[in-house]
PDB file of N, CA and C in Angstrom:
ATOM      1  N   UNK A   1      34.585   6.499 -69.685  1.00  0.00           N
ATOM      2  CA  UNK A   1      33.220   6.932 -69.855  1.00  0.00           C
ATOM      3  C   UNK A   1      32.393   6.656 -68.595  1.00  0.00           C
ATOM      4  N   UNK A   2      32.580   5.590 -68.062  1.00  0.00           N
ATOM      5  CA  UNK A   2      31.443   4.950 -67.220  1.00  0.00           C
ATOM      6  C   UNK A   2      32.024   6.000 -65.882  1.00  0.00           C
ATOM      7  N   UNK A   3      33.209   6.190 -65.635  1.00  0.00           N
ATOM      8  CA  UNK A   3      33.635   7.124 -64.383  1.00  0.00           C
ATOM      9  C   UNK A   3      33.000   8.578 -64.605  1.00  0.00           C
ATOM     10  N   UNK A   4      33.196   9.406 -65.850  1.00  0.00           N
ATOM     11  CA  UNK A   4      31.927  10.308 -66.198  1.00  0.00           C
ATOM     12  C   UNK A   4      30.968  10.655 -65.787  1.00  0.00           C
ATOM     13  N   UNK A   5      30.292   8.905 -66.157  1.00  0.00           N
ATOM     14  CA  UNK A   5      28.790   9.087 -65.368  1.00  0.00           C
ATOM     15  C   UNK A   5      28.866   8.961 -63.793  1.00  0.00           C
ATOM     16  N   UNK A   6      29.581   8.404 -63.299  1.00  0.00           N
ATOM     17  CA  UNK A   6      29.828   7.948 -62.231  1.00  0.00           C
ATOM     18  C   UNK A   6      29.740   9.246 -61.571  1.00  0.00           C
ATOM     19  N   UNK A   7      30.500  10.183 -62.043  1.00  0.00           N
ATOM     20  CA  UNK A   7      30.561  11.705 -61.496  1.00  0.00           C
ATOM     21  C   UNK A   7      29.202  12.530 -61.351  1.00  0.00           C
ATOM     22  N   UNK A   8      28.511  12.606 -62.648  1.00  0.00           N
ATOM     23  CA  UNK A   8      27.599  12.780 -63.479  1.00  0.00           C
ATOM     24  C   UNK A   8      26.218  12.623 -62.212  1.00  0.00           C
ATOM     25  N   UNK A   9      26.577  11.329 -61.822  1.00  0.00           N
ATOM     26  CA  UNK A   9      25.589  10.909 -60.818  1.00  0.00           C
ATOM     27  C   UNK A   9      25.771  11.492 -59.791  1.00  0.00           C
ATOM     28  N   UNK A  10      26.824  11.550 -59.322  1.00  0.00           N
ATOM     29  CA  UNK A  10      26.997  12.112 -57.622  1.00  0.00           C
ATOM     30  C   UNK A  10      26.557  13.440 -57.768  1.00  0.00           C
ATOM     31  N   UNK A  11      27.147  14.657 -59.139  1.00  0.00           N
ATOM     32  CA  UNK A  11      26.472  16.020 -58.507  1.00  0.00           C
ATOM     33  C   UNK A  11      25.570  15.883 -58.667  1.00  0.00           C
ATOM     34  N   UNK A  12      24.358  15.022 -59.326  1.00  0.00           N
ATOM     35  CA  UNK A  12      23.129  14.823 -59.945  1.00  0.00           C
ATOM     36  C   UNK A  12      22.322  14.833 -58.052  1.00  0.00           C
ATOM     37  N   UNK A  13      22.954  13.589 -57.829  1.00  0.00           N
ATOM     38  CA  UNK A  13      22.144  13.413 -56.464  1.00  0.00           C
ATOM     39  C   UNK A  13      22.683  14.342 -55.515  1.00  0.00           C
ATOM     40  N   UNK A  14      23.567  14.760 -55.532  1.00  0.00           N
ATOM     41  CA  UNK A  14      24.055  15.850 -54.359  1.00  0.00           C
ATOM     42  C   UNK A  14      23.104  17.489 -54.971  1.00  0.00           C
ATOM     43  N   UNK A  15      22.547  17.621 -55.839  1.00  0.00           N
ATOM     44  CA  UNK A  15      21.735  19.029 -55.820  1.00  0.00           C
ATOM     45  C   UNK A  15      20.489  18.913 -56.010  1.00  0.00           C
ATOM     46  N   UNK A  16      19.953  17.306 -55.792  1.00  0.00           N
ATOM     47  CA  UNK A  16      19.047  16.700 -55.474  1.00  0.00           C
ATOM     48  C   UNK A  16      19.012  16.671 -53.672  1.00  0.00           C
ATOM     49  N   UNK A  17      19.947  16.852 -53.136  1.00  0.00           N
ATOM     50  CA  UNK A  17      20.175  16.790 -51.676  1.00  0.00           C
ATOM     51  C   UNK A  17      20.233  18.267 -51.044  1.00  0.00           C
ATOM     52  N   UNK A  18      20.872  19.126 -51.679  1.00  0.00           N
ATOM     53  CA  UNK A  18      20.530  20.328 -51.202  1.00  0.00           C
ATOM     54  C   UNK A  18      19.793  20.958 -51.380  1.00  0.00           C
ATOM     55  N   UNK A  19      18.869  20.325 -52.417  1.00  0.00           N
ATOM     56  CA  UNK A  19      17.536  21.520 -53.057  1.00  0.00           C
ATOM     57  C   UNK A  19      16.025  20.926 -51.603  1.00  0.00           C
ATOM     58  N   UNK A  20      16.788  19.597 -51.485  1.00  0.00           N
ATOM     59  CA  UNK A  20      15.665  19.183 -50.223  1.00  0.00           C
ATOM     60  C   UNK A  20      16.047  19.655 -48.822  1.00  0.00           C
ATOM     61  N   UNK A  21      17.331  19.045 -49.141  1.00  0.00           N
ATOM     62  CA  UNK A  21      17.297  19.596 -47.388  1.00  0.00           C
ATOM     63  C   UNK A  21      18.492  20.368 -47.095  1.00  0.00           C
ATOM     64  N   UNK A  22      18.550  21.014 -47.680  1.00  0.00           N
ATOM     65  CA  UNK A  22      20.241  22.381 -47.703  1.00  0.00           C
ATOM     66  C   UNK A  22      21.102  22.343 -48.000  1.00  0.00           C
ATOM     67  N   UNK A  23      22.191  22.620 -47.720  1.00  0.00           N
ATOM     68  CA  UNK A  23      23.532  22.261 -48.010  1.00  0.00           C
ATOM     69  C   UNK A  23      24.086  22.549 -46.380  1.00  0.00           C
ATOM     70  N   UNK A  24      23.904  22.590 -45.255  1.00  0.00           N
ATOM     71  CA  UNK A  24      24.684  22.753 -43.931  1.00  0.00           C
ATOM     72  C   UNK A  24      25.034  21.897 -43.326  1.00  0.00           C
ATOM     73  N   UNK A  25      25.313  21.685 -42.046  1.00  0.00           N
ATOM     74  CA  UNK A  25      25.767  20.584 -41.471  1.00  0.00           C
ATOM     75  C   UNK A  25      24.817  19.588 -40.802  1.00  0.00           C
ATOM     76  N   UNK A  26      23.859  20.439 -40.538  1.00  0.00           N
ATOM     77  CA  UNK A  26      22.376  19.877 -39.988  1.00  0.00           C
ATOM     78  C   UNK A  26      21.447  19.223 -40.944  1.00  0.00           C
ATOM     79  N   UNK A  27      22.021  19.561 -42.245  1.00  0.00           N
ATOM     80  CA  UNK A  27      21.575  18.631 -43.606  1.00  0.00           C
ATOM     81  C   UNK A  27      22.064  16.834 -43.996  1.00  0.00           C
ATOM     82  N   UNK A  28      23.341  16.836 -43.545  1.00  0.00           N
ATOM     83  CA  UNK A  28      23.901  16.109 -43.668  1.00  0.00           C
ATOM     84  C   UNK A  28      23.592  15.291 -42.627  1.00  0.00           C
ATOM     85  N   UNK A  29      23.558  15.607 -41.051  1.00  0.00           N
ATOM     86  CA  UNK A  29      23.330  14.890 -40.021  1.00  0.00           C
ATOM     87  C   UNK A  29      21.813  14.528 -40.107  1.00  0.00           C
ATOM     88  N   UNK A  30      20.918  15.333 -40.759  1.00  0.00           N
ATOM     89  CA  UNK A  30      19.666  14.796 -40.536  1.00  0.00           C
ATOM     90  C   UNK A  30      19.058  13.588 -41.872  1.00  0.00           C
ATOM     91  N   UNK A  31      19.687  13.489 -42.731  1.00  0.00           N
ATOM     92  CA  UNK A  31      19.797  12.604 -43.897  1.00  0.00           C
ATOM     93  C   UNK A  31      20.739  11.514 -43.518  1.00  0.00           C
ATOM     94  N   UNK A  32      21.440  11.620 -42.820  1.00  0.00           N
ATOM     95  CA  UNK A  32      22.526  10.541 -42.426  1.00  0.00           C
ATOM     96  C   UNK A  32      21.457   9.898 -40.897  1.00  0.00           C
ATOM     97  N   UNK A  33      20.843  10.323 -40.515  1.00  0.00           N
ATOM     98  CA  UNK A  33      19.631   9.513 -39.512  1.00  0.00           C
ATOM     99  C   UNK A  33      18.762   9.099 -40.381  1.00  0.00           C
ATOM    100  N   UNK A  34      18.038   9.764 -41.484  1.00  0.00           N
ATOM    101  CA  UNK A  34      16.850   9.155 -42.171  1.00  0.00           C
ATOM    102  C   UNK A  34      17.211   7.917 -42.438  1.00  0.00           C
ATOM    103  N   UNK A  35      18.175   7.627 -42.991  1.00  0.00           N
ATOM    104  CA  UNK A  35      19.090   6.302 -44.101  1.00  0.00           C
ATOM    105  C   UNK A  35      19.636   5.799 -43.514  1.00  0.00           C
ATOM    106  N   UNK A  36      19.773   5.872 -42.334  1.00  0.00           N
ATOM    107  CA  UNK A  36      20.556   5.057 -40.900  1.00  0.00           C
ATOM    108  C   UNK A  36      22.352   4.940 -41.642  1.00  0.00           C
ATOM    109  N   UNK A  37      22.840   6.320 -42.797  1.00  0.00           N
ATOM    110  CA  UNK A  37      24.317   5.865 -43.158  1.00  0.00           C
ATOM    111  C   UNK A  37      24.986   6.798 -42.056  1.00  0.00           C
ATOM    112  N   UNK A  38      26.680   6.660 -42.437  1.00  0.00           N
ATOM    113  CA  UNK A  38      27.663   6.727 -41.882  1.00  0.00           C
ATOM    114  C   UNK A  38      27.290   8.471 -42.369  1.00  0.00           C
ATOM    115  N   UNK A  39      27.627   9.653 -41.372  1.00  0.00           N
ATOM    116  CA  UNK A  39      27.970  10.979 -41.578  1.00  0.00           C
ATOM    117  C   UNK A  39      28.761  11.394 -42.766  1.00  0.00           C
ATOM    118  N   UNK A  40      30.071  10.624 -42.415  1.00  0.00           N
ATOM    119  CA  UNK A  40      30.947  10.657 -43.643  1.00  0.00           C
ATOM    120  C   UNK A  40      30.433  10.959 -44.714  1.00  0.00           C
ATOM    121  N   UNK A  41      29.770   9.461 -45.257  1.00  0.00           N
ATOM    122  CA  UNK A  41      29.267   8.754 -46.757  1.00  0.00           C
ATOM    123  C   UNK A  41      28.455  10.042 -46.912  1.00  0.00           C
ATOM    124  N   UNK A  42      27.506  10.897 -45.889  1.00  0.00           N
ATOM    125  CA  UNK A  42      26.630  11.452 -46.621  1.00  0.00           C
ATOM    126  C   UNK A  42      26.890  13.153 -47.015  1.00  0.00           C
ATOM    127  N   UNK A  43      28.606  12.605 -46.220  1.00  0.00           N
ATOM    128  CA  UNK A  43      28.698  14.385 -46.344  1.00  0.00           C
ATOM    129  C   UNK A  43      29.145  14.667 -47.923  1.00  0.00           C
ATOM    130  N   UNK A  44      30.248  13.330 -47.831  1.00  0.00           N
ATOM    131  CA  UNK A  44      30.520  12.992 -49.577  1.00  0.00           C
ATOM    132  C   UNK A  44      29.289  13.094 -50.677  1.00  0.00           C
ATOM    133  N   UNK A  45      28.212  12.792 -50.279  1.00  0.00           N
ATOM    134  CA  UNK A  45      27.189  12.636 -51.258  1.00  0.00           C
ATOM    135  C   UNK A  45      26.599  14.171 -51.565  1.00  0.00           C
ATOM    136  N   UNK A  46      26.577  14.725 -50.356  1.00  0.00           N
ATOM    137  CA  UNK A  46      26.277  16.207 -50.613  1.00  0.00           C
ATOM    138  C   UNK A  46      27.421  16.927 -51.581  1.00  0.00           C
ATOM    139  N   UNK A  47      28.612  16.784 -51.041  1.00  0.00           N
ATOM    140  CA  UNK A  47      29.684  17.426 -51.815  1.00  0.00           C
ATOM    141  C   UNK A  47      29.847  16.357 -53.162  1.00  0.00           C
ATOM    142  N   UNK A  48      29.367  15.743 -53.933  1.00  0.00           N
ATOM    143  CA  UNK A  48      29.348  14.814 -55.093  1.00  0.00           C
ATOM    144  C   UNK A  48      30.848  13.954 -55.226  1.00  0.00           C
ATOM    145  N   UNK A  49      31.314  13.622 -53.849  1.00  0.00           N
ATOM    146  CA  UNK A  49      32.316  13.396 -54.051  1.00  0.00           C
ATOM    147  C   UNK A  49      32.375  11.689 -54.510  1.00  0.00           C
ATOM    148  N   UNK A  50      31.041  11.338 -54.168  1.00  0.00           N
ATOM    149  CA  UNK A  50      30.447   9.913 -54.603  1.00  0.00           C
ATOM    150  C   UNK A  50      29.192   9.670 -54.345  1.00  0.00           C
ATOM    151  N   UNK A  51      28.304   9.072 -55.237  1.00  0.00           N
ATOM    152  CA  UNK A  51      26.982   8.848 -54.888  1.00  0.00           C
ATOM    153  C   UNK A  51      27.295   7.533 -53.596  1.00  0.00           C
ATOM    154  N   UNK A  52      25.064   7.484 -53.411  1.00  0.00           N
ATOM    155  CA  UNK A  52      25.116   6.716 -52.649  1.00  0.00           C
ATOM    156  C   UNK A  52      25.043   5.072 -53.478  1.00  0.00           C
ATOM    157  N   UNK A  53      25.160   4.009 -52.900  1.00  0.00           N
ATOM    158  CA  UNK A  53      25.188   2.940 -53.638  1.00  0.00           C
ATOM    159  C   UNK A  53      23.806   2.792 -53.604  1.00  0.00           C
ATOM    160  N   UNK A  54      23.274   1.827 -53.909  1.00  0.00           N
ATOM    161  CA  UNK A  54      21.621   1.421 -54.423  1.00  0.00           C
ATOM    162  C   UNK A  54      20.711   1.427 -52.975  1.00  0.00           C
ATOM    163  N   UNK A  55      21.152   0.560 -51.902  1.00  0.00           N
ATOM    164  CA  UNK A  55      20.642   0.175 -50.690  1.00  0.00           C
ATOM    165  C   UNK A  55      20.234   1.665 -50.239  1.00  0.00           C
ATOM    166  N   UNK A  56      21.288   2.587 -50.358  1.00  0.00           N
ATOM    167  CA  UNK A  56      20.818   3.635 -49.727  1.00  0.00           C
ATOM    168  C   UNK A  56      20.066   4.597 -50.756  1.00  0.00           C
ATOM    169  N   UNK A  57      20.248   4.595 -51.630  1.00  0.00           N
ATOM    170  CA  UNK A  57      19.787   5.326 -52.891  1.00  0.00           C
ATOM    171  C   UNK A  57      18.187   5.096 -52.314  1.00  0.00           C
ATOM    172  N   UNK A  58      17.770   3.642 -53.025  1.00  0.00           N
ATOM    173  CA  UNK A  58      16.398   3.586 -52.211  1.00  0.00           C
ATOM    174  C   UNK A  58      16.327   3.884 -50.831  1.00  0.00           C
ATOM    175  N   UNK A  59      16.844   4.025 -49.697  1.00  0.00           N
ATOM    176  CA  UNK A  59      16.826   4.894 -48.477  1.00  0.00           C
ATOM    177  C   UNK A  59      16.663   6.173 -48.904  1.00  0.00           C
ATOM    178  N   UNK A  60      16.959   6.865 -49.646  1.00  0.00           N
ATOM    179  CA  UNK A  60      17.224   8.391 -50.061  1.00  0.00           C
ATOM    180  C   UNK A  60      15.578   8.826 -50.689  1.00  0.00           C
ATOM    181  N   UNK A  61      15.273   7.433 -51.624  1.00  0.00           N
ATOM    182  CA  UNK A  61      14.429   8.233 -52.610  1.00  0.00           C
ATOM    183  C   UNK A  61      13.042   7.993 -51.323  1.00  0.00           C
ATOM    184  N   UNK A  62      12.514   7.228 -50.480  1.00  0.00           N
ATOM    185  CA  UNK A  62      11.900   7.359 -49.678  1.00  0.00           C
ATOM    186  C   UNK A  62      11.491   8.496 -48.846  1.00  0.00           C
ATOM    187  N   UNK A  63      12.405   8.892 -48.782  1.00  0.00           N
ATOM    188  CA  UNK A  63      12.835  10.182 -47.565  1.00  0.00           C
ATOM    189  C   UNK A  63      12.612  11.965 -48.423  1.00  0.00           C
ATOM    190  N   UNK A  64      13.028  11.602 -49.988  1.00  0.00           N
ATOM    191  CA  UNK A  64      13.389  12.773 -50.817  1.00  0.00           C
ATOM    192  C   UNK A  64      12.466  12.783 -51.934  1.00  0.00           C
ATOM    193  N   UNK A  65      11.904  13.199 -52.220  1.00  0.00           N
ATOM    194  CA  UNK A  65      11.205  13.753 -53.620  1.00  0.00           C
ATOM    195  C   UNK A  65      12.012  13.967 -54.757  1.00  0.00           C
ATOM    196  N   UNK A  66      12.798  14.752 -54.247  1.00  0.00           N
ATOM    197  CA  UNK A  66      14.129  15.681 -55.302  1.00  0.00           C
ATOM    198  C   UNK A  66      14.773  14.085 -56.069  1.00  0.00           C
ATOM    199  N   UNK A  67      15.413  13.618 -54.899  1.00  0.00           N
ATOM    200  CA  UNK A  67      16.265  12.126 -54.918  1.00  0.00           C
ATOM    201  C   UNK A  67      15.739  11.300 -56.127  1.00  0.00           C
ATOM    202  N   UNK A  68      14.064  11.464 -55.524  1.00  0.00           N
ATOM    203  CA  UNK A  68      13.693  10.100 -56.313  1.00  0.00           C
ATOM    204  C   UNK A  68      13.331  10.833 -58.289  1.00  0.00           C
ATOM    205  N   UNK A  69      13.216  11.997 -58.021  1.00  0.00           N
ATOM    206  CA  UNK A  69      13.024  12.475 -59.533  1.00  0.00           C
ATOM    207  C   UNK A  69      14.062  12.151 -59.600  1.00  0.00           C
ATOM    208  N   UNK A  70      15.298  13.008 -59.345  1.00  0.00           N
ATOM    209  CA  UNK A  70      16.935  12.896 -59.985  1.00  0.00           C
ATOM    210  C   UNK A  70      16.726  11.391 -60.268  1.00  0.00           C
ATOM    211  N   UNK A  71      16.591  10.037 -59.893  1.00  0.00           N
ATOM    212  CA  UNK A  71      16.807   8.770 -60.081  1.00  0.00           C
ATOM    213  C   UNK A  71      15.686   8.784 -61.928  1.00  0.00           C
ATOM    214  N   UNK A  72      14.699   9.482 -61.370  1.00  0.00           N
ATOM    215  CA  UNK A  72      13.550   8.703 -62.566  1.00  0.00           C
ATOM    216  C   UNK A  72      13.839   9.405 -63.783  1.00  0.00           C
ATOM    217  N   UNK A  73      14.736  11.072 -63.946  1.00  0.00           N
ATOM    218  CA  UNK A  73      15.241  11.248 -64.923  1.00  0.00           C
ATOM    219  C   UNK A  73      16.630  11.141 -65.192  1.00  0.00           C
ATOM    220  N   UNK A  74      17.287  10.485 -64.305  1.00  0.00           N
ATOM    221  CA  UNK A  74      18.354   9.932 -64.940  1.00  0.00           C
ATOM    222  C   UNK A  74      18.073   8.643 -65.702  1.00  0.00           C
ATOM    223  N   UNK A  75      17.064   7.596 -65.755  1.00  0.00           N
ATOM    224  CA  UNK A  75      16.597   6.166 -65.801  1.00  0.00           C
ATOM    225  C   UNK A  75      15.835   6.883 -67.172  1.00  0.00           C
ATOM    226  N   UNK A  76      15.468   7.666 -67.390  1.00  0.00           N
ATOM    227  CA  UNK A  76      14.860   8.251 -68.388  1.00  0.00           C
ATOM    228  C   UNK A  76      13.455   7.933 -68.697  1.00  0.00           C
ATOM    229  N   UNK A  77      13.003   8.148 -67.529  1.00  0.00           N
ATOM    230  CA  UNK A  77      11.438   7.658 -67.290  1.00  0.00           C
ATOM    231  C   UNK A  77      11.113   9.335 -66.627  1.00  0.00           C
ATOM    232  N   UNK A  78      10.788   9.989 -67.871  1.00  0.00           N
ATOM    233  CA  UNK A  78      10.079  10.987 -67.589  1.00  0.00           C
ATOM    234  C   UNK A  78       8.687  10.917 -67.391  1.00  0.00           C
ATOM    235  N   UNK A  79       8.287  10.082 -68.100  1.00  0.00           N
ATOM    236  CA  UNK A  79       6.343   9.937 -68.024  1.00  0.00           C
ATOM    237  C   UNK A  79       6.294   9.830 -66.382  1.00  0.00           C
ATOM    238  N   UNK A  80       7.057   9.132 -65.656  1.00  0.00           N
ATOM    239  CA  UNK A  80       6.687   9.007 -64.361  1.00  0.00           C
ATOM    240  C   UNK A  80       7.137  10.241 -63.491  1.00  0.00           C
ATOM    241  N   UNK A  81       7.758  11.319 -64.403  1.00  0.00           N
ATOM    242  CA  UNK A  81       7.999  12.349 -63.319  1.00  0.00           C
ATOM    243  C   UNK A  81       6.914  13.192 -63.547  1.00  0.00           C
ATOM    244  N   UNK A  82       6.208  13.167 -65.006  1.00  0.00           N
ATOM    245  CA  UNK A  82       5.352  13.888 -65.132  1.00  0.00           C
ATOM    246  C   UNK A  82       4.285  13.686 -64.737  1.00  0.00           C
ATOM    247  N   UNK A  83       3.941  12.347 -64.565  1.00  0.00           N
ATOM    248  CA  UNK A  83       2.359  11.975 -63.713  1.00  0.00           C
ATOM    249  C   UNK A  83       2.739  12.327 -62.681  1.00  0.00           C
ATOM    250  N   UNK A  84       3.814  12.051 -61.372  1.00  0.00           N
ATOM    251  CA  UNK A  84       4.048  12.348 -60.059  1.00  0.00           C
ATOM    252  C   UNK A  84       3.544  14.084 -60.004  1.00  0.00           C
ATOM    253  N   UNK A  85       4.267  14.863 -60.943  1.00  0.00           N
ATOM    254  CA  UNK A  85       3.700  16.299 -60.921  1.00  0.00           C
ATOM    255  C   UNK A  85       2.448  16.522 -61.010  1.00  0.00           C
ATOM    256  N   UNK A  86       2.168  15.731 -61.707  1.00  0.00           N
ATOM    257  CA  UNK A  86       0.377  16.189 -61.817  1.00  0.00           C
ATOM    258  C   UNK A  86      -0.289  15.817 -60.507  1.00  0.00           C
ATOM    259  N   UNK A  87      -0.108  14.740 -59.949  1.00  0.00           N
ATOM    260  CA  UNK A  87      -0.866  14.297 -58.826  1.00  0.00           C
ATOM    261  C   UNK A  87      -0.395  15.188 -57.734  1.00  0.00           C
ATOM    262  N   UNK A  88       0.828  15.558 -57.718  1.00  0.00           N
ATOM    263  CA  UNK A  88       1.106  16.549 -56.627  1.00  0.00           C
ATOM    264  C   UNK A  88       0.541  17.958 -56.647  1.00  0.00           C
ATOM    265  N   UNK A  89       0.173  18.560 -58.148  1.00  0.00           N
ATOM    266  CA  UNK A  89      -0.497  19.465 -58.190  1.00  0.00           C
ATOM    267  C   UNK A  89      -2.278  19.021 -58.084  1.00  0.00           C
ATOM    268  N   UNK A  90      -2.478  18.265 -58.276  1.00  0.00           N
ATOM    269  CA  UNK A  90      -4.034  18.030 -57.851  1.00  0.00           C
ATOM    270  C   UNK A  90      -4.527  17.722 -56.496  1.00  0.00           C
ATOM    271  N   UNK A  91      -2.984  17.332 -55.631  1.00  0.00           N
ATOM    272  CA  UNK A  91      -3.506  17.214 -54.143  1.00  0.00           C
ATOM    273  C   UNK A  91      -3.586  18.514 -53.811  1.00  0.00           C
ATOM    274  N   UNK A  92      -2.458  19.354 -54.431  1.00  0.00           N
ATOM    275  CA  UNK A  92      -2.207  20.642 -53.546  1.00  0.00           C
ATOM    276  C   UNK A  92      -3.981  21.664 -54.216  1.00  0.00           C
ATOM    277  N   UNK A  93      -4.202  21.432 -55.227  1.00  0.00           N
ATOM    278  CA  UNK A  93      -5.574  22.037 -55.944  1.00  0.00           C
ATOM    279  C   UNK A  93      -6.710  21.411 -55.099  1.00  0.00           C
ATOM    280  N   UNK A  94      -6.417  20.432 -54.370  1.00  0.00           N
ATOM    281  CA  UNK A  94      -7.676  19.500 -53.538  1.00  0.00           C
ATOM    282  C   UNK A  94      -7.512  20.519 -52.116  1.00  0.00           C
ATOM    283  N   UNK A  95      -6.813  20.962 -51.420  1.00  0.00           N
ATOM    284  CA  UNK A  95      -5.728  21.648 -49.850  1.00  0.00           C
ATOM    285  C   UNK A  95      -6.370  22.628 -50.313  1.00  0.00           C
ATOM    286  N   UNK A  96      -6.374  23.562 -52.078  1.00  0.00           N
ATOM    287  CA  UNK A  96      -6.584  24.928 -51.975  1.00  0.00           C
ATOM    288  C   UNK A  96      -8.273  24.736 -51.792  1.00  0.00           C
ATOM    289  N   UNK A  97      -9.032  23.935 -52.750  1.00  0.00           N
ATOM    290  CA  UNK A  97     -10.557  24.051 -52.505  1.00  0.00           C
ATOM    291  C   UNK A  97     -10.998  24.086 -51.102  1.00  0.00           C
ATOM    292  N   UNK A  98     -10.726  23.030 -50.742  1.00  0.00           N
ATOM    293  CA  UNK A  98     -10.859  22.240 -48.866  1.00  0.00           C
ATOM    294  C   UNK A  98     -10.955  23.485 -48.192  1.00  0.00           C
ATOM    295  N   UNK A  99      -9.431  24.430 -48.294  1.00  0.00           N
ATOM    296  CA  UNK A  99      -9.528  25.820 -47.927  1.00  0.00           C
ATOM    297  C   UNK A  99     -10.748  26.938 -47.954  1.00  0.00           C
ATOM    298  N   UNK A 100     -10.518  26.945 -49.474  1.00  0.00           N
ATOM    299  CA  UNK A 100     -11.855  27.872 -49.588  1.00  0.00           C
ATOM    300  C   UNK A 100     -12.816  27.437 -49.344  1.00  0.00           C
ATOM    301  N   UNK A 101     -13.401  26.427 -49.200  1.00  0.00           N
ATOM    302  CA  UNK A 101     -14.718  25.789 -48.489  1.00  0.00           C
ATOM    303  C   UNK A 101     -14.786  26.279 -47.283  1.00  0.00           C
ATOM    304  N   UNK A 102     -13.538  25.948 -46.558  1.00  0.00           N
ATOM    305  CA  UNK A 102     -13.627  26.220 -44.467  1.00  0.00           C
ATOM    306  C   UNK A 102     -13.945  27.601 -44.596  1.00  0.00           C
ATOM    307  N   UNK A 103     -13.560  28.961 -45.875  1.00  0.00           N
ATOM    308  CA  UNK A 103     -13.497  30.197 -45.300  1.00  0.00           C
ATOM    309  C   UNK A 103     -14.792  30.499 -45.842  1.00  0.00           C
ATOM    310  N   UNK A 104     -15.379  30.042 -46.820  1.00  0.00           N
ATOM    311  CA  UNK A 104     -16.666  30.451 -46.891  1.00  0.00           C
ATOM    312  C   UNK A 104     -18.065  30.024 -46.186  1.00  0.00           C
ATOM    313  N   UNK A 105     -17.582  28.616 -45.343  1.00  0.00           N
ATOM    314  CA  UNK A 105     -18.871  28.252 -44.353  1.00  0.00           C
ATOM    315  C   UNK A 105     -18.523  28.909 -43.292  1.00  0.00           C
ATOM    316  N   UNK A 106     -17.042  29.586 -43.075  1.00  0.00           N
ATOM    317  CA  UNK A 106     -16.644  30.787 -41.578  1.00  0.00           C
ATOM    318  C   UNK A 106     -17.448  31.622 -41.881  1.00  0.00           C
ATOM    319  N   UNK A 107     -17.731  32.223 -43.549  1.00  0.00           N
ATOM    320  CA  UNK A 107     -18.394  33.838 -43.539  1.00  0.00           C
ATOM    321  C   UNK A 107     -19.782  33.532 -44.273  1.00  0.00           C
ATOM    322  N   UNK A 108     -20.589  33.667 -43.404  1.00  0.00           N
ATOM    323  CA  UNK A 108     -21.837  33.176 -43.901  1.00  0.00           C
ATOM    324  C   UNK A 108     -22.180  33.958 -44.784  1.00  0.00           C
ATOM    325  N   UNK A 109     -22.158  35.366 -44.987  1.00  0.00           N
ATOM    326  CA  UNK A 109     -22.426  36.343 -45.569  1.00  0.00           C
ATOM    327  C   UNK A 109     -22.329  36.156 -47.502  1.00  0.00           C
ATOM    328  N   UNK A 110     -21.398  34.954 -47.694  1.00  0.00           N
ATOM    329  CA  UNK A 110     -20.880  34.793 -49.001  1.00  0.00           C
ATOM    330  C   UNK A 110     -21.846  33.925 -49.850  1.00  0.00           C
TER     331      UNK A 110
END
């Protein structure tokens, strides 16, 4: 059972890894600098051939958005993926106003 999950986890975090930063080779090399790991370890992690262990996991979820949801709904702490969404949609609703403010003091006419 526990090897299951074990699996379970790696494609979990590996399409957590390509939905952020691709699936190419320049994916792997540039995630394997963020986390200061071995190329190898991270090419495995992309291909789910093994997750990362914890040390880097938290290296990962720092760096990844995707990472750190995949972690908070596997842990089954959805409330915290769902507040993270909301605040990410209220910054991006804060970027769109900010916007329309700059274009309507550009056109005086409005």
């Amino acid at each position: 059972m526990e090897r299951r999950g074990s699996k379970r986890f790696a494609e979990q975090i590996s399409q957590a890894l390509r939905a952020e930063f691709g699936g190419n080779p320049s994916s792997v090399k540039t995630v394997a600098r963020l986390v200061n790991a071995n190329e190898r370890a991270v090419k495995n992690w992309f291909d789910a051939v093994n997750g990362p262990n914890g040390e880097f996991l938290i290296r990962l979820c720092r760096h990844s958005d995707q990472v750190l949801e995949t972690v908070l709904l596997l842990s089954g702490r959805t409330e915290l993926v769902k507040i993270r969404n909301i605040l990410c949609a209220k910054e991006k609703l804060r970027q769109i106003l900010a916007l329309l403010e700059e274009i309507e003091s550009a056109n005086p006419d409005s």
